[in-house]
N, C-alpha and C. Protein backbone atom coordinates (compact mmCIF):
# COMPACT_ATOMS: atom_id res chain seq x y z
N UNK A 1 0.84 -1.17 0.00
CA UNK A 1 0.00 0.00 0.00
C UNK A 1 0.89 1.24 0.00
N UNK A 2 0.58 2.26 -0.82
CA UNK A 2 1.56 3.48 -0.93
C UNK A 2 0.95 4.19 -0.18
N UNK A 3 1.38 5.23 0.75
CA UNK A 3 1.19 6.19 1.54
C UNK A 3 1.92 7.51 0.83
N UNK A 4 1.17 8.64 1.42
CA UNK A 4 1.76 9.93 0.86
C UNK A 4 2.26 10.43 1.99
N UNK A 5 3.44 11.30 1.67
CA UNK A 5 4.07 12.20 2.82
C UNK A 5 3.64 13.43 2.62
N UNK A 6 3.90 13.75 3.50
CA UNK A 6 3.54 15.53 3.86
C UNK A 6 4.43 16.48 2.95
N UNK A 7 5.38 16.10 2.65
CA UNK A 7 6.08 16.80 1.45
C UNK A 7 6.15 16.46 0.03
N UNK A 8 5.18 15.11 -0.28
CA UNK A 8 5.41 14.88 -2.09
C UNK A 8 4.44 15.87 -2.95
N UNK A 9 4.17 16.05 -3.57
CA UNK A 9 4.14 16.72 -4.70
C UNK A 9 2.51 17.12 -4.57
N UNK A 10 1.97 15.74 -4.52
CA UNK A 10 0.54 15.58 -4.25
C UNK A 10 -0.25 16.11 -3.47
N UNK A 11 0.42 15.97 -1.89
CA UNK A 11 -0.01 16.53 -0.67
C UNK A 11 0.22 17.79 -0.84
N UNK A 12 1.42 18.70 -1.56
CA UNK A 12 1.12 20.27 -1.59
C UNK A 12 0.12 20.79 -2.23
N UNK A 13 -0.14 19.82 -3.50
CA UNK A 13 -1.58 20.86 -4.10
C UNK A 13 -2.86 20.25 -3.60
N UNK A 14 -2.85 19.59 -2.69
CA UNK A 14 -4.24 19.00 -2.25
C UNK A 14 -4.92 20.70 -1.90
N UNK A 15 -4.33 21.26 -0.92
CA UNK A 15 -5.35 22.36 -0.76
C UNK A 15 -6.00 23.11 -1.65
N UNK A 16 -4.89 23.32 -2.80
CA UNK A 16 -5.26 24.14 -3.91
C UNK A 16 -6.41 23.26 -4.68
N UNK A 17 -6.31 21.95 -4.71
CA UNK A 17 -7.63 21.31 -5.52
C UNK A 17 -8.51 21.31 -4.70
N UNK A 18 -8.86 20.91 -3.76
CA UNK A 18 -9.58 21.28 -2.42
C UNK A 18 -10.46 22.35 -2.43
N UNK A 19 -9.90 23.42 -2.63
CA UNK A 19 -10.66 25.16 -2.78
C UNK A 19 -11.20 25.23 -3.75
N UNK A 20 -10.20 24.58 -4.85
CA UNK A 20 -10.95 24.66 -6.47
C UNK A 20 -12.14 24.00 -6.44
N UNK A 21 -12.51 22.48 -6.28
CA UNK A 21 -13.36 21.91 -5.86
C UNK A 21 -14.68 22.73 -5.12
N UNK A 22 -14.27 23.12 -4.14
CA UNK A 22 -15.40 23.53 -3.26
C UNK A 22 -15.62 24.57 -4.02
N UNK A 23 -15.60 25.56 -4.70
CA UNK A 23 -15.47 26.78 -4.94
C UNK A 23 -16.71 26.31 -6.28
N UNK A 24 -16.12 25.25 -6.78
CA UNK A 24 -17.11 24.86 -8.22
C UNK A 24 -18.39 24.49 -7.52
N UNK A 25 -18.03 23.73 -6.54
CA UNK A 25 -19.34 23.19 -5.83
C UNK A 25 -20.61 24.28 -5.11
N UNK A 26 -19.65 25.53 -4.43
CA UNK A 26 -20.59 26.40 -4.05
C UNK A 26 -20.91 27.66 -6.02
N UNK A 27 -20.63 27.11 -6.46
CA UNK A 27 -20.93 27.81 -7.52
C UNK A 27 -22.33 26.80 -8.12
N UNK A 28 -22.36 25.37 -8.46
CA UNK A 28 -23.84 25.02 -8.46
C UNK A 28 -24.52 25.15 -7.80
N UNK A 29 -24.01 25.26 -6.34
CA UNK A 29 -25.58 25.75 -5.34
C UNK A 29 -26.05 26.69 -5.52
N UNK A 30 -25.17 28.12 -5.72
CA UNK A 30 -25.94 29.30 -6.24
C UNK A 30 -26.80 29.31 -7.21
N UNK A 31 -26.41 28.68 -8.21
CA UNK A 31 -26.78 28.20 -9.53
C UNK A 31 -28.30 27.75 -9.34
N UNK A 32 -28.08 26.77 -8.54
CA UNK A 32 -29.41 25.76 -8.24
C UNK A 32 -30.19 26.67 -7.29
N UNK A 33 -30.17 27.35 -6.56
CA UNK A 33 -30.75 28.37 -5.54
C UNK A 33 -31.27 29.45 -6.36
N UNK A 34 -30.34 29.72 -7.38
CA UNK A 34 -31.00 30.84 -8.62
C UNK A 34 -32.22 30.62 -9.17
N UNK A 35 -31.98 29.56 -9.83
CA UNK A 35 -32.83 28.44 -10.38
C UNK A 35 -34.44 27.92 -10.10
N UNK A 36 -34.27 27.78 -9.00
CA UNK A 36 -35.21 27.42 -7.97
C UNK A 36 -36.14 29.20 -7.69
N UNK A 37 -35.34 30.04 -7.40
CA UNK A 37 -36.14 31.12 -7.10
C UNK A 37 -36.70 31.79 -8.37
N UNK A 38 -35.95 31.58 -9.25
CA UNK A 38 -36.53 32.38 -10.55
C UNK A 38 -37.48 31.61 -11.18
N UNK A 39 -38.12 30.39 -10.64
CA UNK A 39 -39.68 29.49 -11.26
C UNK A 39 -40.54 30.56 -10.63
N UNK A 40 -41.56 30.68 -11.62
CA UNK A 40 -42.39 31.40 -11.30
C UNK A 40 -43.42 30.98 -10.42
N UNK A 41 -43.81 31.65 -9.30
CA UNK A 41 -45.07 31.98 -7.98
C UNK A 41 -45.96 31.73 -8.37
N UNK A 42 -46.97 30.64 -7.85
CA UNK A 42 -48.27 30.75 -8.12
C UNK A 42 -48.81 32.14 -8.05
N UNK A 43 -50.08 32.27 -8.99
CA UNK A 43 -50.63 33.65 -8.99
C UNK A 43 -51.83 33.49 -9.15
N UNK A 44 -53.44 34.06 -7.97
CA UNK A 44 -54.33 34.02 -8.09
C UNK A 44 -54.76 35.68 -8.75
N UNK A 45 -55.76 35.41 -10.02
CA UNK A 45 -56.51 36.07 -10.67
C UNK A 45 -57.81 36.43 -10.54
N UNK A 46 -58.24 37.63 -10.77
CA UNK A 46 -59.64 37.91 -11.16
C UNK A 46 -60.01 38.32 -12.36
N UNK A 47 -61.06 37.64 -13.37
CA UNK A 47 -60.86 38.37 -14.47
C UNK A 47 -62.57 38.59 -14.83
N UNK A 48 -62.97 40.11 -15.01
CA UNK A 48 -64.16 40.32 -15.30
C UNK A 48 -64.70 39.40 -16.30
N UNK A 49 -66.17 39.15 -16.92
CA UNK A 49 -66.48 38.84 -17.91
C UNK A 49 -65.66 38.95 -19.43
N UNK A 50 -65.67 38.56 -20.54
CA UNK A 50 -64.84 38.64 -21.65
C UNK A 50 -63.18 39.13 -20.93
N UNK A 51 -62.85 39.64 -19.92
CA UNK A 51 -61.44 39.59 -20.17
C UNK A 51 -60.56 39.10 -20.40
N UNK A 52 -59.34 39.39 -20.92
CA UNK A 52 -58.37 37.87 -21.42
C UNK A 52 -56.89 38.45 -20.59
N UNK A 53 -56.56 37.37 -20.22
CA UNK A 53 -55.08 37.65 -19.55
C UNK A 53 -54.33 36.84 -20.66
N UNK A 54 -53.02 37.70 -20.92
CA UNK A 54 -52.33 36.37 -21.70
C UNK A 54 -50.77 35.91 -20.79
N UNK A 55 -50.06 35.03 -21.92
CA UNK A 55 -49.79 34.22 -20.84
C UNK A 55 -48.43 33.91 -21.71
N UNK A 56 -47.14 34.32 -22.00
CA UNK A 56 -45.75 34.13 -23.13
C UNK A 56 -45.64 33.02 -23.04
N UNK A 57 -44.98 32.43 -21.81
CA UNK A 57 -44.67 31.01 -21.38
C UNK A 57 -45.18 30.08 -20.77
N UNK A 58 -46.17 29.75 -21.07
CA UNK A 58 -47.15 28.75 -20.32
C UNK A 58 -46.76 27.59 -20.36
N UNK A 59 -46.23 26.63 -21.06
CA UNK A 59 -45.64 25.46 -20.96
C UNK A 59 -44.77 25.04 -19.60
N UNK A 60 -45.85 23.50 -19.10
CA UNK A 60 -45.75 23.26 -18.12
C UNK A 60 -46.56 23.86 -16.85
N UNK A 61 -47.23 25.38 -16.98
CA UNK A 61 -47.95 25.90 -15.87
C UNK A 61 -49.14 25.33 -15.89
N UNK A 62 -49.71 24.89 -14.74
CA UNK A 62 -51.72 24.79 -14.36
C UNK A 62 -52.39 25.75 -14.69
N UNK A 63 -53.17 25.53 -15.22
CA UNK A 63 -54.42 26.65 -15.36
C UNK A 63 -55.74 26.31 -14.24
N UNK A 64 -56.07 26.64 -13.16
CA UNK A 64 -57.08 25.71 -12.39
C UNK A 64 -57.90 27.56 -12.48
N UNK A 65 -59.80 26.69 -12.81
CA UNK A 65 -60.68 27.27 -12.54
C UNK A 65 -61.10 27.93 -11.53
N UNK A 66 -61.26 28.47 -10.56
CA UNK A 66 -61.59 28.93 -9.26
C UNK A 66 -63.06 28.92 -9.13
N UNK A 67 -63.48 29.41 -9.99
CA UNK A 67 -64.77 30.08 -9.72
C UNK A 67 -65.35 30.61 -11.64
N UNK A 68 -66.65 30.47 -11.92
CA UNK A 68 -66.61 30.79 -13.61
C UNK A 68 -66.34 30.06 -14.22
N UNK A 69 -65.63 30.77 -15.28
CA UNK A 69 -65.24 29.54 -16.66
C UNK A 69 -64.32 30.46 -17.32
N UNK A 70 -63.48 29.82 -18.32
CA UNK A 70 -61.96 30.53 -18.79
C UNK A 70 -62.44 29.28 -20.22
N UNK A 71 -62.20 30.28 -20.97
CA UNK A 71 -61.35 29.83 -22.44
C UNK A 71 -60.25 29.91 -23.09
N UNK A 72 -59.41 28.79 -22.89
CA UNK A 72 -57.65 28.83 -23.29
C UNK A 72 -57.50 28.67 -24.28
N UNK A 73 -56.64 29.57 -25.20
CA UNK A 73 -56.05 29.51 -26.52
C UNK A 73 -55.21 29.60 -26.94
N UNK A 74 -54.35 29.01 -27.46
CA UNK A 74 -52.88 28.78 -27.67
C UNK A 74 -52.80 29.07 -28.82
N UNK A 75 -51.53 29.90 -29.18
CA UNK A 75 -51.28 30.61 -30.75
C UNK A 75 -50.87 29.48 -31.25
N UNK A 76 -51.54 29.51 -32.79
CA UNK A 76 -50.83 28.41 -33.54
C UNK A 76 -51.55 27.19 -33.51
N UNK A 77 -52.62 26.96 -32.81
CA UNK A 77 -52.70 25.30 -32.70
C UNK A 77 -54.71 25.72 -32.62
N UNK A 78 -55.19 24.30 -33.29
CA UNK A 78 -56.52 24.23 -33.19
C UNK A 78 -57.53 24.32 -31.69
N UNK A 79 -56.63 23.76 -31.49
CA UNK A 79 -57.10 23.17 -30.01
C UNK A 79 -57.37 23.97 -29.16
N UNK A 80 -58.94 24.69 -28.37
CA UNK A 80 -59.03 25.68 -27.27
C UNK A 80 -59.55 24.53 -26.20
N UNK A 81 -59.48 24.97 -24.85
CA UNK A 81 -59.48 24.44 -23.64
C UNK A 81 -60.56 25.19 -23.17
N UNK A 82 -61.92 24.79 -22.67
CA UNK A 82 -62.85 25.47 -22.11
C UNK A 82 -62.52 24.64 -20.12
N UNK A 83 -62.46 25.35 -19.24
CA UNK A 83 -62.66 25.16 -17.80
C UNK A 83 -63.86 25.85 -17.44
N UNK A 84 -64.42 25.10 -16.49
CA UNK A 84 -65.48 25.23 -15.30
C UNK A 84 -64.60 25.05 -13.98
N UNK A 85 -65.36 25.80 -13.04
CA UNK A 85 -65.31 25.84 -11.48
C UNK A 85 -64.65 24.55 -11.12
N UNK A 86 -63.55 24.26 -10.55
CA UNK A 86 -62.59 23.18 -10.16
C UNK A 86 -61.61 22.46 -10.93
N UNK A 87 -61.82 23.18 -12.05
CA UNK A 87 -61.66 22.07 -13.47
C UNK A 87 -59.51 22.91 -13.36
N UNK A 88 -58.66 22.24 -14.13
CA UNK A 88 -57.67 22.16 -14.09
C UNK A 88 -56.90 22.10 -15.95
N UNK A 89 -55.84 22.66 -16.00
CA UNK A 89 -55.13 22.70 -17.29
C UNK A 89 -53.72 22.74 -17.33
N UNK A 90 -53.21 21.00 -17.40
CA UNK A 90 -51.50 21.71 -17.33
C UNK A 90 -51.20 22.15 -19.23
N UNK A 91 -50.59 22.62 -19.02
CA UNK A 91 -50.10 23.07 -20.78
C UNK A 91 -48.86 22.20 -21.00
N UNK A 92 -49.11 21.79 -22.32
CA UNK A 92 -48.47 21.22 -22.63
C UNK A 92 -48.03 21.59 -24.27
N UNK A 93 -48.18 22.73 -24.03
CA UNK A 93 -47.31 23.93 -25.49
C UNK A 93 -47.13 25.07 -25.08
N UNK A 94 -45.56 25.34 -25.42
CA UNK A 94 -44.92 26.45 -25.15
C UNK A 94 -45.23 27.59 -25.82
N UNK A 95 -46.49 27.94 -27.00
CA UNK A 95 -46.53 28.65 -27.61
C UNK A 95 -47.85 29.94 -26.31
N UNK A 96 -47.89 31.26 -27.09
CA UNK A 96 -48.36 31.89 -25.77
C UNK A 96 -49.97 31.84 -25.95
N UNK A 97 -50.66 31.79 -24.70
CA UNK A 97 -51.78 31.24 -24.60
C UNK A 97 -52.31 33.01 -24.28
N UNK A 98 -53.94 32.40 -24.27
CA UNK A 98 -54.87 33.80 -23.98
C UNK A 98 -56.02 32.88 -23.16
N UNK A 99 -55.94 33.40 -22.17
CA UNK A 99 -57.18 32.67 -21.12
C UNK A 99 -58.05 34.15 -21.20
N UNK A 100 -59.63 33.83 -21.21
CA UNK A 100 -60.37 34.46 -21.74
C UNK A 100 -61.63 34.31 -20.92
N UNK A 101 -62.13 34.97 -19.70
CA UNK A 101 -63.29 34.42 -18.94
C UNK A 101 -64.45 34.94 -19.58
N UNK A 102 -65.22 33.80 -19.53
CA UNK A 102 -66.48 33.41 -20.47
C UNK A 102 -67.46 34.34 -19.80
N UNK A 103 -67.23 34.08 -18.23
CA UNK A 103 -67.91 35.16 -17.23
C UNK A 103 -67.20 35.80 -15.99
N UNK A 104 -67.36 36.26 -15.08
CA UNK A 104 -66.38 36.87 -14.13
C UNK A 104 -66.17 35.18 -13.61
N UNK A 105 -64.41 35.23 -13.39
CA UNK A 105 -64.01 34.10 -13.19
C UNK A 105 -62.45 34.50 -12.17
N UNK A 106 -62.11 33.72 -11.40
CA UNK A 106 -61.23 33.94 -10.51
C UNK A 106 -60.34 32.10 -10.96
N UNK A 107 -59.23 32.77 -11.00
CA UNK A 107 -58.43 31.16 -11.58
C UNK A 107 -57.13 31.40 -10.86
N UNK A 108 -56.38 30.56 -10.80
CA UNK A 108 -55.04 30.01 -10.07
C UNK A 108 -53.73 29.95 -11.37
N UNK A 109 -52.88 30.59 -11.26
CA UNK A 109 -51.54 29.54 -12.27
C UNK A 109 -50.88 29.40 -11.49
N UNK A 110 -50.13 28.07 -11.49
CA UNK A 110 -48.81 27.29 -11.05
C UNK A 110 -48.03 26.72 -11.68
């Protein structure tokens, strides 16, 4: 079994890789702490009759009904999403949506 001494070559730059190391390591935590804070906050809405909120990046967010009804529309694609009171919408296209209450409606994104 080889052992290292306190004076070979190895043992002097251990500290220096050591710092380097940690230094990369507290650099993904920031990273990941960045990361983590910059997902966007759930946000409860009110939206009069016909109003439309829109929405750039919706991919991946919930759309949940609260109260009313919402009509979701996504640029580009056939497909609209009508919700009622409890009813729920994860998106699953990144293109930007227009939620549109059918009547005064109070809704959730997450």
């Amino acid at each position: 079994m080889n052992s290292l001494s306190t004076g070979s070559a190895v043992t002097r730059r251990l500290p220096a890789v050591l710092a380097h190391a940690a230094a990369g390591l507290a650099q993904r935590v920031c990273s990941l702490v960045w990361h983590a804070s910059a997902a966007p906050a759930p946000k409860a809405l009110a939206l009069e009759r016909n109003a439309i909120h829109p929405m750039a990046q919706p991919l991946g967010r919930t759309i949940t009904c609260e109260t009313g009804a919402l009509w979701l529309t996504f640029d580009n694609t056939p497909h609209d999403v009508v919700l009622e009171a409890g009813e729920s919408h994860t998106c699953a296209i990144g293109s930007r949506l227009l939620i549109q209450a059918l009547h005064g409606a109070r809704l959730r994104v997450d």
